[in-house]
N, C-alpha and C. Protein backbone atom coordinates (compact mmCIF):
# COMPACT_ATOMS: atom_id res chain seq x y z
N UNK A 1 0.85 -1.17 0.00
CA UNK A 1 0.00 0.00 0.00
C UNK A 1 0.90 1.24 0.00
N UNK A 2 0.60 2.40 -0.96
CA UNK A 2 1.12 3.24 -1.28
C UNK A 2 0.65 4.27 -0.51
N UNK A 3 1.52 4.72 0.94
CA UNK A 3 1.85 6.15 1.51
C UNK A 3 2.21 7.57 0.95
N UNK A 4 1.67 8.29 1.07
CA UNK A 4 1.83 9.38 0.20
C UNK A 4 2.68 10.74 1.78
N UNK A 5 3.14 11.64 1.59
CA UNK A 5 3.87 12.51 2.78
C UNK A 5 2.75 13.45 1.91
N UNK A 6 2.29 14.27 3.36
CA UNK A 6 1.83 15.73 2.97
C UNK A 6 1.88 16.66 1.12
N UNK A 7 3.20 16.68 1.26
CA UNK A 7 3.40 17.53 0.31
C UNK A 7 2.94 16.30 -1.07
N UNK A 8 3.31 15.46 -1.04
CA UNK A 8 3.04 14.32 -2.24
C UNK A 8 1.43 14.59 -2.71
N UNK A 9 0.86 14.41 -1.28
CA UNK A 9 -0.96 14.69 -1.27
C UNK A 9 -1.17 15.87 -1.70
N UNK A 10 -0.64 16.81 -1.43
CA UNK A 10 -0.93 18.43 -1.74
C UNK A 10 -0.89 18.03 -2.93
N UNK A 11 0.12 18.00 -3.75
CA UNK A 11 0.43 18.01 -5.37
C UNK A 11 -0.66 17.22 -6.41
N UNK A 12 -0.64 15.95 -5.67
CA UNK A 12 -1.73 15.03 -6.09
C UNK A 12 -3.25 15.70 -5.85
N UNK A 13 -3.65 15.85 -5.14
CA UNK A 13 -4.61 16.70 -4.81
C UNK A 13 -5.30 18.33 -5.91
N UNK A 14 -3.88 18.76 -5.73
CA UNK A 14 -3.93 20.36 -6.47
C UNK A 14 -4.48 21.34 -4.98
N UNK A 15 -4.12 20.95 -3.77
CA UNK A 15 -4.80 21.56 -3.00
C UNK A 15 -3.46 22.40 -2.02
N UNK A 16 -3.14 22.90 -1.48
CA UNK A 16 -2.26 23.67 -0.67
C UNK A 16 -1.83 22.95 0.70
N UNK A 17 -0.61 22.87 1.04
CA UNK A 17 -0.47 22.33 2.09
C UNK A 17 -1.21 22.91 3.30
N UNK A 18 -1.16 23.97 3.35
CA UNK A 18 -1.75 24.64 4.69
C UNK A 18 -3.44 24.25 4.48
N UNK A 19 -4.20 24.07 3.31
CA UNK A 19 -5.00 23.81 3.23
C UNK A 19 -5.00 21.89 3.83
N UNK A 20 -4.29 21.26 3.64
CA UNK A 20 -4.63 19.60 4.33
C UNK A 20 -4.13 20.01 5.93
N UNK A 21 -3.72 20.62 6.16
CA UNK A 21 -3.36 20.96 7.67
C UNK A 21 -4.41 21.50 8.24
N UNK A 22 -5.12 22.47 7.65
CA UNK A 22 -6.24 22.84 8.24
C UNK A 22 -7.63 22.22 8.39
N UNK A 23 -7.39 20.83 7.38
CA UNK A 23 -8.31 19.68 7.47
C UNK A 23 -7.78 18.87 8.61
N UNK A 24 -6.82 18.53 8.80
CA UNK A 24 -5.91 17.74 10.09
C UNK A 24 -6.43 18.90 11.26
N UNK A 25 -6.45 19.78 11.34
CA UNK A 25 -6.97 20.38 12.32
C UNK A 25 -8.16 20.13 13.08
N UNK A 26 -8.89 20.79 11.91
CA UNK A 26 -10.78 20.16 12.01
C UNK A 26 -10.84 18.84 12.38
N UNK A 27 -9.95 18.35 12.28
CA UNK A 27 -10.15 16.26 12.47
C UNK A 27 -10.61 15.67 10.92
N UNK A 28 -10.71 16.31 9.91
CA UNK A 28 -11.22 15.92 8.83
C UNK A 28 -10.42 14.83 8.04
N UNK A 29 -8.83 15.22 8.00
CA UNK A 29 -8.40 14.09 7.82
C UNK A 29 -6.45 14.17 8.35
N UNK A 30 -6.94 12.84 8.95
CA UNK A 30 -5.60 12.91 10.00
C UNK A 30 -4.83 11.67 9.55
N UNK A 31 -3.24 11.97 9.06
CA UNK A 31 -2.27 11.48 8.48
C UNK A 31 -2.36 9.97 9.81
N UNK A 32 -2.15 8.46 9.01
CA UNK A 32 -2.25 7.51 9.26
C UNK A 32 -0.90 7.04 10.35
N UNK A 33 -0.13 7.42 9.54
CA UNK A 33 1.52 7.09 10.79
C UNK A 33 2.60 8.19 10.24
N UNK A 34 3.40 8.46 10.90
CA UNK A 34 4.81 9.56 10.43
C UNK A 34 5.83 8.57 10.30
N UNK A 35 6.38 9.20 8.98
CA UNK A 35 7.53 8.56 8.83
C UNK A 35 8.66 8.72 10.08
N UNK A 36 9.74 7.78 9.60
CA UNK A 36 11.64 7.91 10.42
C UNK A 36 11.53 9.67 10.76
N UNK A 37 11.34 9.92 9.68
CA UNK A 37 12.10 11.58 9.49
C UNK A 37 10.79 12.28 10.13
N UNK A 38 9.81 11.90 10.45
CA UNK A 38 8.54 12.47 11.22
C UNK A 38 7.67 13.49 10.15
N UNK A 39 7.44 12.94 9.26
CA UNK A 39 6.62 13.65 7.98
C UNK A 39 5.51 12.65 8.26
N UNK A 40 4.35 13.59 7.78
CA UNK A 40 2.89 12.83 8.00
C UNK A 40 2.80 11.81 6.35
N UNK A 41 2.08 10.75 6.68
CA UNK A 41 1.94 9.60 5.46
C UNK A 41 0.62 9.44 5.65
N UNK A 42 -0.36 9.38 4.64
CA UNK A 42 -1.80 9.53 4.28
C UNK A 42 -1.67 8.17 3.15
N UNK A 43 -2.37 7.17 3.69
CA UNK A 43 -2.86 5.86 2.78
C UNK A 43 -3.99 6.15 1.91
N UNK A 44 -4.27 5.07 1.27
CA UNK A 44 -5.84 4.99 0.57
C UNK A 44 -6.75 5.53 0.61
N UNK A 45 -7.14 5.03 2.05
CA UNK A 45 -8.48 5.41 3.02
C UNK A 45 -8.36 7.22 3.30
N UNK A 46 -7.28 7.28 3.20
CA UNK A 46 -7.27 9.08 3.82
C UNK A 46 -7.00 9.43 2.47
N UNK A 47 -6.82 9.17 1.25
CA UNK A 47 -6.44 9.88 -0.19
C UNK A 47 -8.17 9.80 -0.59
N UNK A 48 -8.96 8.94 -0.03
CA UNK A 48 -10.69 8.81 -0.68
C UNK A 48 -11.50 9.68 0.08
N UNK A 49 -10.86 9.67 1.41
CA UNK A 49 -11.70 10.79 2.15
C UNK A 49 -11.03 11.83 1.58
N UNK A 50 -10.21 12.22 1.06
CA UNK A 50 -9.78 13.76 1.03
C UNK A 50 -10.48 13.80 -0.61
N UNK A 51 -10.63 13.31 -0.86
CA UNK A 51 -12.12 13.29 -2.70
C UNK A 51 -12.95 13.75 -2.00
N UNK A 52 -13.93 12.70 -1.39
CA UNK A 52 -14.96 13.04 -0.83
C UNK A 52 -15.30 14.75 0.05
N UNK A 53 -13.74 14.99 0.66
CA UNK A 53 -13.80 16.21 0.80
C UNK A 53 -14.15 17.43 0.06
N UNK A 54 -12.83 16.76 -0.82
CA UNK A 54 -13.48 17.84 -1.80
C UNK A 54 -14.67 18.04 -2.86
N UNK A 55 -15.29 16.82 -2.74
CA UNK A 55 -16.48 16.50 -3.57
C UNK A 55 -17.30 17.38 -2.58
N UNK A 56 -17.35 17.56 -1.46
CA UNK A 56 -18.25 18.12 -0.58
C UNK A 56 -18.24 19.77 -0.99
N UNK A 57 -16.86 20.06 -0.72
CA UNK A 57 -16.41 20.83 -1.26
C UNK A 57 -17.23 22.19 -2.25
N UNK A 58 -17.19 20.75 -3.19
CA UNK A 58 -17.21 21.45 -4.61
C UNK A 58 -18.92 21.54 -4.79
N UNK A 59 -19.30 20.97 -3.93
CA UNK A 59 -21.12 21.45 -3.82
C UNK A 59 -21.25 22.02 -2.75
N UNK A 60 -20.08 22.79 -2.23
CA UNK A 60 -20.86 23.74 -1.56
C UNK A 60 -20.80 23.86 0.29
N UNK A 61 -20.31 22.64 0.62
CA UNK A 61 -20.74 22.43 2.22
C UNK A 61 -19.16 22.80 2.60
N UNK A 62 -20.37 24.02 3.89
CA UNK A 62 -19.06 24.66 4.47
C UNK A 62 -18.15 22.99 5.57
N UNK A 63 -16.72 23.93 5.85
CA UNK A 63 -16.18 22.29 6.65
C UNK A 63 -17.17 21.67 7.54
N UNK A 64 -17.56 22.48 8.36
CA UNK A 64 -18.61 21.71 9.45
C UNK A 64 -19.19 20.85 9.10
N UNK A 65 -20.12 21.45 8.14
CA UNK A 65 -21.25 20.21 7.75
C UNK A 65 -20.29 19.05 7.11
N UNK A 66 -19.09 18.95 6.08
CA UNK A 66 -18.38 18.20 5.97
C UNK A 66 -18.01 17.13 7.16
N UNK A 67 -17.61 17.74 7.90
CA UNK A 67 -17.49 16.77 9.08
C UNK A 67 -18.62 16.04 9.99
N UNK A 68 -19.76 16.39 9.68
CA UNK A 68 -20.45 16.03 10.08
C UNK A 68 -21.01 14.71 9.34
N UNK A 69 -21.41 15.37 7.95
CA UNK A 69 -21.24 13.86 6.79
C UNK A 69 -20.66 13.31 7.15
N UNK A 70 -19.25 12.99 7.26
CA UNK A 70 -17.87 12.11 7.08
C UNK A 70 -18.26 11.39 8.56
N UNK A 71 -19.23 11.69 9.51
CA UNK A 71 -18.85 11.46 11.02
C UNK A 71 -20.47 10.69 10.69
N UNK A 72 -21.11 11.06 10.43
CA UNK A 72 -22.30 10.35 9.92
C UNK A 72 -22.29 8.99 8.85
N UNK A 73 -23.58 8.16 9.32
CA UNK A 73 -23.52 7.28 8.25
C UNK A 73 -25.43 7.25 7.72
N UNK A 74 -25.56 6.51 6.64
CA UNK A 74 -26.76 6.59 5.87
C UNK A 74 -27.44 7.77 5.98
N UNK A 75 -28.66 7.11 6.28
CA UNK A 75 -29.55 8.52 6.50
C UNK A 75 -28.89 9.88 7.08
N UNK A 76 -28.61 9.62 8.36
CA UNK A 76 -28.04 10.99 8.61
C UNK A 76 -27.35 12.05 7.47
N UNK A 77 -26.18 11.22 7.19
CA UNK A 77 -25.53 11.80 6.43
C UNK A 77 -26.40 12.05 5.02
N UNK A 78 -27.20 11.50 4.82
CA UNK A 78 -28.16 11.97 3.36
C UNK A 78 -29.24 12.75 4.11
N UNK A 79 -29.39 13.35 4.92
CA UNK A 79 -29.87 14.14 6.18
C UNK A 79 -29.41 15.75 5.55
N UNK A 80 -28.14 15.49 6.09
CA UNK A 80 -27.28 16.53 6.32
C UNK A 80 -27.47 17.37 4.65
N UNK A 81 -27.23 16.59 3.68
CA UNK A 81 -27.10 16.72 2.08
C UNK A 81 -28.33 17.23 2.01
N UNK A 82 -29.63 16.80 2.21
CA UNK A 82 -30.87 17.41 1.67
C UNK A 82 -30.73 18.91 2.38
N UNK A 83 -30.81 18.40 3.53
CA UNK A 83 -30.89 19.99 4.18
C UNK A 83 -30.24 20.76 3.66
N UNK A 84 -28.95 20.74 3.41
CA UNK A 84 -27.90 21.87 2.43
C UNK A 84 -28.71 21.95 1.04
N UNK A 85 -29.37 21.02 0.32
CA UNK A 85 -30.09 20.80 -1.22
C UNK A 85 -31.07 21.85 -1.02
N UNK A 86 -31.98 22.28 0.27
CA UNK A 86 -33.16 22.75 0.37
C UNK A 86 -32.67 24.39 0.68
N UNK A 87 -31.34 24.50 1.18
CA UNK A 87 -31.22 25.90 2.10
C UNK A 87 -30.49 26.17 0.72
N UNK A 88 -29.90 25.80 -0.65
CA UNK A 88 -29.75 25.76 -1.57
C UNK A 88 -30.68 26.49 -2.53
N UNK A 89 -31.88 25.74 -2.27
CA UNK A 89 -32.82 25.87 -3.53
C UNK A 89 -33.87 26.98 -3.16
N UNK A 90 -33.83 27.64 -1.42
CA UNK A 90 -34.13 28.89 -0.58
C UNK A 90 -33.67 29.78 -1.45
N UNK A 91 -31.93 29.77 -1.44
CA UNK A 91 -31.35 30.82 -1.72
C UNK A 91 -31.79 31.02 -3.31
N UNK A 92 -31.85 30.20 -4.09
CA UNK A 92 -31.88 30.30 -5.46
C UNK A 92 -32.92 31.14 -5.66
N UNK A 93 -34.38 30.66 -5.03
CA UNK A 93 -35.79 31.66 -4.96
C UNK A 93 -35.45 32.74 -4.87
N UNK A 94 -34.84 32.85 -3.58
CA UNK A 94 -34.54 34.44 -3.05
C UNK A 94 -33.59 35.23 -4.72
N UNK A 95 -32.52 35.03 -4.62
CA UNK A 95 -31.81 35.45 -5.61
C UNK A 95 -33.03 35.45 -7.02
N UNK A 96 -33.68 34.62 -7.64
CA UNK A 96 -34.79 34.87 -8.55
C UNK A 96 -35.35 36.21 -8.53
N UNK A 97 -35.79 36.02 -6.85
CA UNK A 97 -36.38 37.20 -7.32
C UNK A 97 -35.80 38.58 -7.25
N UNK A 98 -34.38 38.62 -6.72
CA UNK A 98 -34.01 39.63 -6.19
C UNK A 98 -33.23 40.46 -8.30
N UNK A 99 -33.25 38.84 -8.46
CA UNK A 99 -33.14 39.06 -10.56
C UNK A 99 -34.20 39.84 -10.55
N UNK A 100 -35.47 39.28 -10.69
CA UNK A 100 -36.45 40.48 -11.34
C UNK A 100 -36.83 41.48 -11.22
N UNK A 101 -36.28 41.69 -9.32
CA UNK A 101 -36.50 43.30 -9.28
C UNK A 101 -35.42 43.98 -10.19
N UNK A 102 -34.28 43.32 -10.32
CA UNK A 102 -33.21 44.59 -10.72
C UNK A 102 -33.76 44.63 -12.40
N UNK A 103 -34.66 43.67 -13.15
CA UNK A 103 -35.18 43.83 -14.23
C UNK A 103 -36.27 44.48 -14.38
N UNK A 104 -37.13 44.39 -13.47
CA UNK A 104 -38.21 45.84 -13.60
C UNK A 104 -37.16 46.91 -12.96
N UNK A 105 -36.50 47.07 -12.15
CA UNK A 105 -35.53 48.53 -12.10
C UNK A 105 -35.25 48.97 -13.65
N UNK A 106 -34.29 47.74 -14.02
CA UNK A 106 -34.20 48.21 -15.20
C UNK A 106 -34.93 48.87 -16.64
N UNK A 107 -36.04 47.90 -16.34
CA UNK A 107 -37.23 48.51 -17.59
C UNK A 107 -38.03 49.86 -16.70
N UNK A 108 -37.62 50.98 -16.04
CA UNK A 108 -38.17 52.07 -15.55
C UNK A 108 -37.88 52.92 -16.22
N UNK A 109 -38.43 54.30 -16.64
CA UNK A 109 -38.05 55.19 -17.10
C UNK A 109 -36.97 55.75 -17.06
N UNK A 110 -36.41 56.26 -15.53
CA UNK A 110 -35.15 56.64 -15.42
C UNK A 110 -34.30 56.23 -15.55
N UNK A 111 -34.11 54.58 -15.45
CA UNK A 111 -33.04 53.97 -15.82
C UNK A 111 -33.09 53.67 -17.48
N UNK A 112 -33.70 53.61 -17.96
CA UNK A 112 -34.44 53.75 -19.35
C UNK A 112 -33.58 54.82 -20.28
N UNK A 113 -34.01 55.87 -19.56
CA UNK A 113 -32.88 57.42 -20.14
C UNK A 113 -31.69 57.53 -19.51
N UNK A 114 -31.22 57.52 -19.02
CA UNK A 114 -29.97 57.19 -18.66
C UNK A 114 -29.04 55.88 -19.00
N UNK A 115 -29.99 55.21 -19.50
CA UNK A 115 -28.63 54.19 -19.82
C UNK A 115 -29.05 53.71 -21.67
N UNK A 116 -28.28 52.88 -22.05
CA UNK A 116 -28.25 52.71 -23.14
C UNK A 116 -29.56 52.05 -23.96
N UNK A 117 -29.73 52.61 -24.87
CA UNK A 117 -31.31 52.24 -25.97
C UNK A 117 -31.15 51.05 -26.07
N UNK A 118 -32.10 49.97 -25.50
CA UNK A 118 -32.01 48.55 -25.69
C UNK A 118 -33.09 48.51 -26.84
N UNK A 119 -33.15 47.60 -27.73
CA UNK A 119 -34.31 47.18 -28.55
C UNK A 119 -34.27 45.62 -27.60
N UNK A 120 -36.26 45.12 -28.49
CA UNK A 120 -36.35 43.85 -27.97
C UNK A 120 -35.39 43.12 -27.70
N UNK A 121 -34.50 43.06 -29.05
CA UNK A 121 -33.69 41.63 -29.27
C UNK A 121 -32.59 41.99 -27.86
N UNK A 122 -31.95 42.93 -27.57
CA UNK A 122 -30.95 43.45 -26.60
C UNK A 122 -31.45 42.88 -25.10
N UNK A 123 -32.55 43.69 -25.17
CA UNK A 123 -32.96 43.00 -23.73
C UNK A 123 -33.30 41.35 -24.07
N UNK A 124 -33.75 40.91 -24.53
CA UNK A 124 -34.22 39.58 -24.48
C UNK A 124 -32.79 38.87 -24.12
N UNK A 125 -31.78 39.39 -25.18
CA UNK A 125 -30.64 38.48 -24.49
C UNK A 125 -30.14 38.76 -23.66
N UNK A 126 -30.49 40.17 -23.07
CA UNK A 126 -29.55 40.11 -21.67
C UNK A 126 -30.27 39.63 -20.78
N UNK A 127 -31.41 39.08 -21.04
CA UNK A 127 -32.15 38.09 -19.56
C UNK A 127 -32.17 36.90 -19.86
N UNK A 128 -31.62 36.56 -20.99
CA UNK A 128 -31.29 35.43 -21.43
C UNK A 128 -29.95 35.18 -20.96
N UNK A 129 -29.10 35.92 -21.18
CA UNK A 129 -27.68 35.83 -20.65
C UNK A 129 -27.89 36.13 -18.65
N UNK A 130 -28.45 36.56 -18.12
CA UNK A 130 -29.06 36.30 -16.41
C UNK A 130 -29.32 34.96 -16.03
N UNK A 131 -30.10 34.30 -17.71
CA UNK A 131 -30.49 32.73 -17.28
C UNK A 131 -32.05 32.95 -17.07
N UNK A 132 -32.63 33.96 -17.51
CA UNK A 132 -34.21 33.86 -17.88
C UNK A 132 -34.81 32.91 -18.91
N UNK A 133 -35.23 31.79 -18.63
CA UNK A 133 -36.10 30.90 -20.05
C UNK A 133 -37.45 32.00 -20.09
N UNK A 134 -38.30 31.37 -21.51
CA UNK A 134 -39.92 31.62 -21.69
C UNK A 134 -40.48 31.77 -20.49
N UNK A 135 -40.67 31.13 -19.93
CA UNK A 135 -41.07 30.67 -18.48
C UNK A 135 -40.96 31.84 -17.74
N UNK A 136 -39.84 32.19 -17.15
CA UNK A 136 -39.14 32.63 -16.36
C UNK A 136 -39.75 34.67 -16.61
N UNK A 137 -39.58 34.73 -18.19
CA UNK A 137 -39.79 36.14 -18.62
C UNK A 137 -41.55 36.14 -18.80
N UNK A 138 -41.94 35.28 -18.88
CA UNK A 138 -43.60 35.33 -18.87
C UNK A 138 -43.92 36.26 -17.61
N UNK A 139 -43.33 35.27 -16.65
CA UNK A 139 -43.56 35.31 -15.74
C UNK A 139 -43.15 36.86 -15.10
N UNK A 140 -42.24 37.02 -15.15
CA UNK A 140 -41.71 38.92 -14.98
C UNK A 140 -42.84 39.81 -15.93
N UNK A 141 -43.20 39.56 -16.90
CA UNK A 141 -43.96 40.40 -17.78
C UNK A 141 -44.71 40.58 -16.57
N UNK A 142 -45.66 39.35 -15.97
CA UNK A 142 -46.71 39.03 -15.61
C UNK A 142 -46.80 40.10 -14.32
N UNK A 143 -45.76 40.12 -13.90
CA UNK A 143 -45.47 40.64 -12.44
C UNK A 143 -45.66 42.13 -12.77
N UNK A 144 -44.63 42.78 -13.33
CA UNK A 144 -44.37 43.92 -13.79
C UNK A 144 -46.14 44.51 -14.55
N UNK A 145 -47.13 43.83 -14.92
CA UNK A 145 -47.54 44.27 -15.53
C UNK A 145 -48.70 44.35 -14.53
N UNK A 146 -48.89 43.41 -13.34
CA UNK A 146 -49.65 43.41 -12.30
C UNK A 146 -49.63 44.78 -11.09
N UNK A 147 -48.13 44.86 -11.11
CA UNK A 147 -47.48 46.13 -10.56
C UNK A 147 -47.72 47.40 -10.81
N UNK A 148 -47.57 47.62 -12.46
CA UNK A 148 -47.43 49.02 -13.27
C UNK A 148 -48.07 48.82 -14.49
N UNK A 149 -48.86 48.63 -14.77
CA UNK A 149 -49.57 48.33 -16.23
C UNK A 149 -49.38 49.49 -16.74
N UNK A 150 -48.94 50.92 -16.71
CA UNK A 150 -48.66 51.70 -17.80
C UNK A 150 -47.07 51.77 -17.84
N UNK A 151 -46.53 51.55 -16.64
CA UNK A 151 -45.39 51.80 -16.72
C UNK A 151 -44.66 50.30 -17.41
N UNK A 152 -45.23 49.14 -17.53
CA UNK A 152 -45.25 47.86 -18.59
C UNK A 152 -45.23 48.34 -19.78
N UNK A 153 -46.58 48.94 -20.23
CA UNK A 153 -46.42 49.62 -21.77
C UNK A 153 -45.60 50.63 -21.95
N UNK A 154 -45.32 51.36 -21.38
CA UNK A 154 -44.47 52.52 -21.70
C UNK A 154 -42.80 51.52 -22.07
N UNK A 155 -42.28 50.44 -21.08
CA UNK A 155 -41.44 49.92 -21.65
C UNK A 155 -41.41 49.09 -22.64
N UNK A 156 -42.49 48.43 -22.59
CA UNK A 156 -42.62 47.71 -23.96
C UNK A 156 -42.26 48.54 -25.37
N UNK A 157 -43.16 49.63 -25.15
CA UNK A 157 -43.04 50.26 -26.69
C UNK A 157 -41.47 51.53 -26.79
N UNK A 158 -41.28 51.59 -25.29
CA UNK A 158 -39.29 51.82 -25.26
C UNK A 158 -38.36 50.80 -26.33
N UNK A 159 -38.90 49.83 -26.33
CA UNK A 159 -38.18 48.72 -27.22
C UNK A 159 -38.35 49.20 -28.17
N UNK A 160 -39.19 49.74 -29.04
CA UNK A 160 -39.56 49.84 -30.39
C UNK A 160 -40.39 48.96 -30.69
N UNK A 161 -41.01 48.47 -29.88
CA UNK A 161 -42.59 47.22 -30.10
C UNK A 161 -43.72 47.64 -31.06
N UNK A 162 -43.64 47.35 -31.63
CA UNK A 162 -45.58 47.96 -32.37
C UNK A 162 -46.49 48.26 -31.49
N UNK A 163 -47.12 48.67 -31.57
CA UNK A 163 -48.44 48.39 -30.69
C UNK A 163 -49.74 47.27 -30.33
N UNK A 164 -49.18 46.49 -31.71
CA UNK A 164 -49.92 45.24 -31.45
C UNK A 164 -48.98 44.23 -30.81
N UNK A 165 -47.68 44.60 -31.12
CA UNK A 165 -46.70 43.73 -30.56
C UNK A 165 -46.90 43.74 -28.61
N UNK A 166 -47.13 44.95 -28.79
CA UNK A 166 -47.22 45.76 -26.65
C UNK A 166 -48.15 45.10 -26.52
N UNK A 167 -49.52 45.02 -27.45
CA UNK A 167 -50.84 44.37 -27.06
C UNK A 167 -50.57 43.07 -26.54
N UNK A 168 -50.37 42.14 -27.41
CA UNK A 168 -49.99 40.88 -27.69
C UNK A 168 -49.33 40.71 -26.44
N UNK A 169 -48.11 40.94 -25.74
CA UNK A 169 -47.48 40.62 -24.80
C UNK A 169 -48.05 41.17 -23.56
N UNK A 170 -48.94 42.17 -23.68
CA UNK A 170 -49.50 42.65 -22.08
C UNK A 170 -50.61 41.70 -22.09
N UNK A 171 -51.47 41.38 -23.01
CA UNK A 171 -52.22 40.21 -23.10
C UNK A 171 -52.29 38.81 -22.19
N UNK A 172 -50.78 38.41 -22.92
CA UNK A 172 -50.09 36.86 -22.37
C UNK A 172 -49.69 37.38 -21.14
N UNK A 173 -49.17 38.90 -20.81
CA UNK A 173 -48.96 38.47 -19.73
C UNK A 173 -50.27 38.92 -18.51
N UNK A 174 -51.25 39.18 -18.55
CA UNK A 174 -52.31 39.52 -18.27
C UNK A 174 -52.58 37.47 -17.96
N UNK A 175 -52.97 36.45 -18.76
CA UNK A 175 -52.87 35.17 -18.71
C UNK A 175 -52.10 34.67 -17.92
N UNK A 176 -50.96 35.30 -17.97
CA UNK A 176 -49.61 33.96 -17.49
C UNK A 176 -50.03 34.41 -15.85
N UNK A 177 -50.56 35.65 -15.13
CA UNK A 177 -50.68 36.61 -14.01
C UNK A 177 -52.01 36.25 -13.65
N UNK A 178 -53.11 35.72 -14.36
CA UNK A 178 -54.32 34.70 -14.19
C UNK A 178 -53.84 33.34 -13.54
N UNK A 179 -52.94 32.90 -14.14
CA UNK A 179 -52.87 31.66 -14.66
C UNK A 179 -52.01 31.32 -13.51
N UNK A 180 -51.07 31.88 -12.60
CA UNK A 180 -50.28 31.95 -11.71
C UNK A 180 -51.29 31.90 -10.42
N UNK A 181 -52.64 33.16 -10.39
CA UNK A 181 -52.98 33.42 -8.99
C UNK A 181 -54.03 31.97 -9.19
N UNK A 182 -54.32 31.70 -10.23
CA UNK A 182 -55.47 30.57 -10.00
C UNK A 182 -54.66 28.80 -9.78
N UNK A 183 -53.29 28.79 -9.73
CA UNK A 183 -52.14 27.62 -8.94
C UNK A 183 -52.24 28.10 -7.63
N UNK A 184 -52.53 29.30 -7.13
CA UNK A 184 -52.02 29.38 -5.85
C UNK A 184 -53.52 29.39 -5.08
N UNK A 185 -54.55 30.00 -6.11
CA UNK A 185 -55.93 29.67 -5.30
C UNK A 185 -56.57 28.65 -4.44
């Protein structure tokens, strides 16, 4: 079985020495035996936990909860994972919506004249480039238009929209803003 010293693991890893020391700290992962020369040696078992670390890592879980997984077995530890999945998918809502306010900010008058002449196609991709689908922009029409119905048209036809084009979309979103309060009825 192949012993690896600190620095060997760092390299292999791609991770910083002071960074596996500060896992040896936490108790997260503690070198198996020291060599003659008193250098720490990390086997198998401590090269899979230090993946798993960083698999934890890399979705997100601060060390604690890491250690808590690693100290956990079954359920618990798929415990620990949902709960981070859910305080996850909190934040994502929150952030959603905290997107669409800064997109009705944006479609306001003042920010409107002051910043640069978007046509449809401009804005569409820059809420496309935010990560807005169909869905997603229905749904903002819907809001925005529930909110400010003139101040909706006034941006709509800021784009350079037709007027049947403004129709057409205050319409759907007039529907999609039906169609939303009667899921939650």
């Amino acid at each position: 079985m192949t012993r690896l010293t600190l620095g060997r693991l760092a390299r292999e890893s791609g991770l910083s020495r002071s960074s596996l020391l500060h896992y040896e700290a936490l108790g997260l992962l503690v070198p198996v035996a020291r060599s003659t020369a008193g250098y720490r040696l990390y086997d198998e078992t401590q090269q899979e936990r230090l993946r798993a670390i960083c698999a934890y890592r890399a979705a997100g879980l601060p060390l604690a909860a890491i250690r808590d997984v690693l100290a956990s077995e079954g359920n618990a530890a798929a415990q620990i994972l949902e709960t981070h999945l859910m305080g996850l998918t909190a934040e994502i809502a929150r952030l959603k919506q905290r997107q669409n306010a800064i997109a009705t900010l944006l479609a306001q008058p003042s920010f409107r004249r002051r910043g640069k002449k978007r046509g449809k196609d401009a804005w569409v991709a820059m809420l496309r480039s935010a990560g807005f689908d169909d869905a997603e922009m229905d749904r903002w029409h819907a809001e925005f238009e529930a909110e400010n119905p003139d101040s909706h048209a006034a941006f709509l036809a800021s784009l350079g929209l037709t007027p049947k084009e403004v129709n057409a979309i205050r319409r759907r979103a007039k529907l999609t803003g039906n169609t939303a309060i009667s899921h939650v009825a």
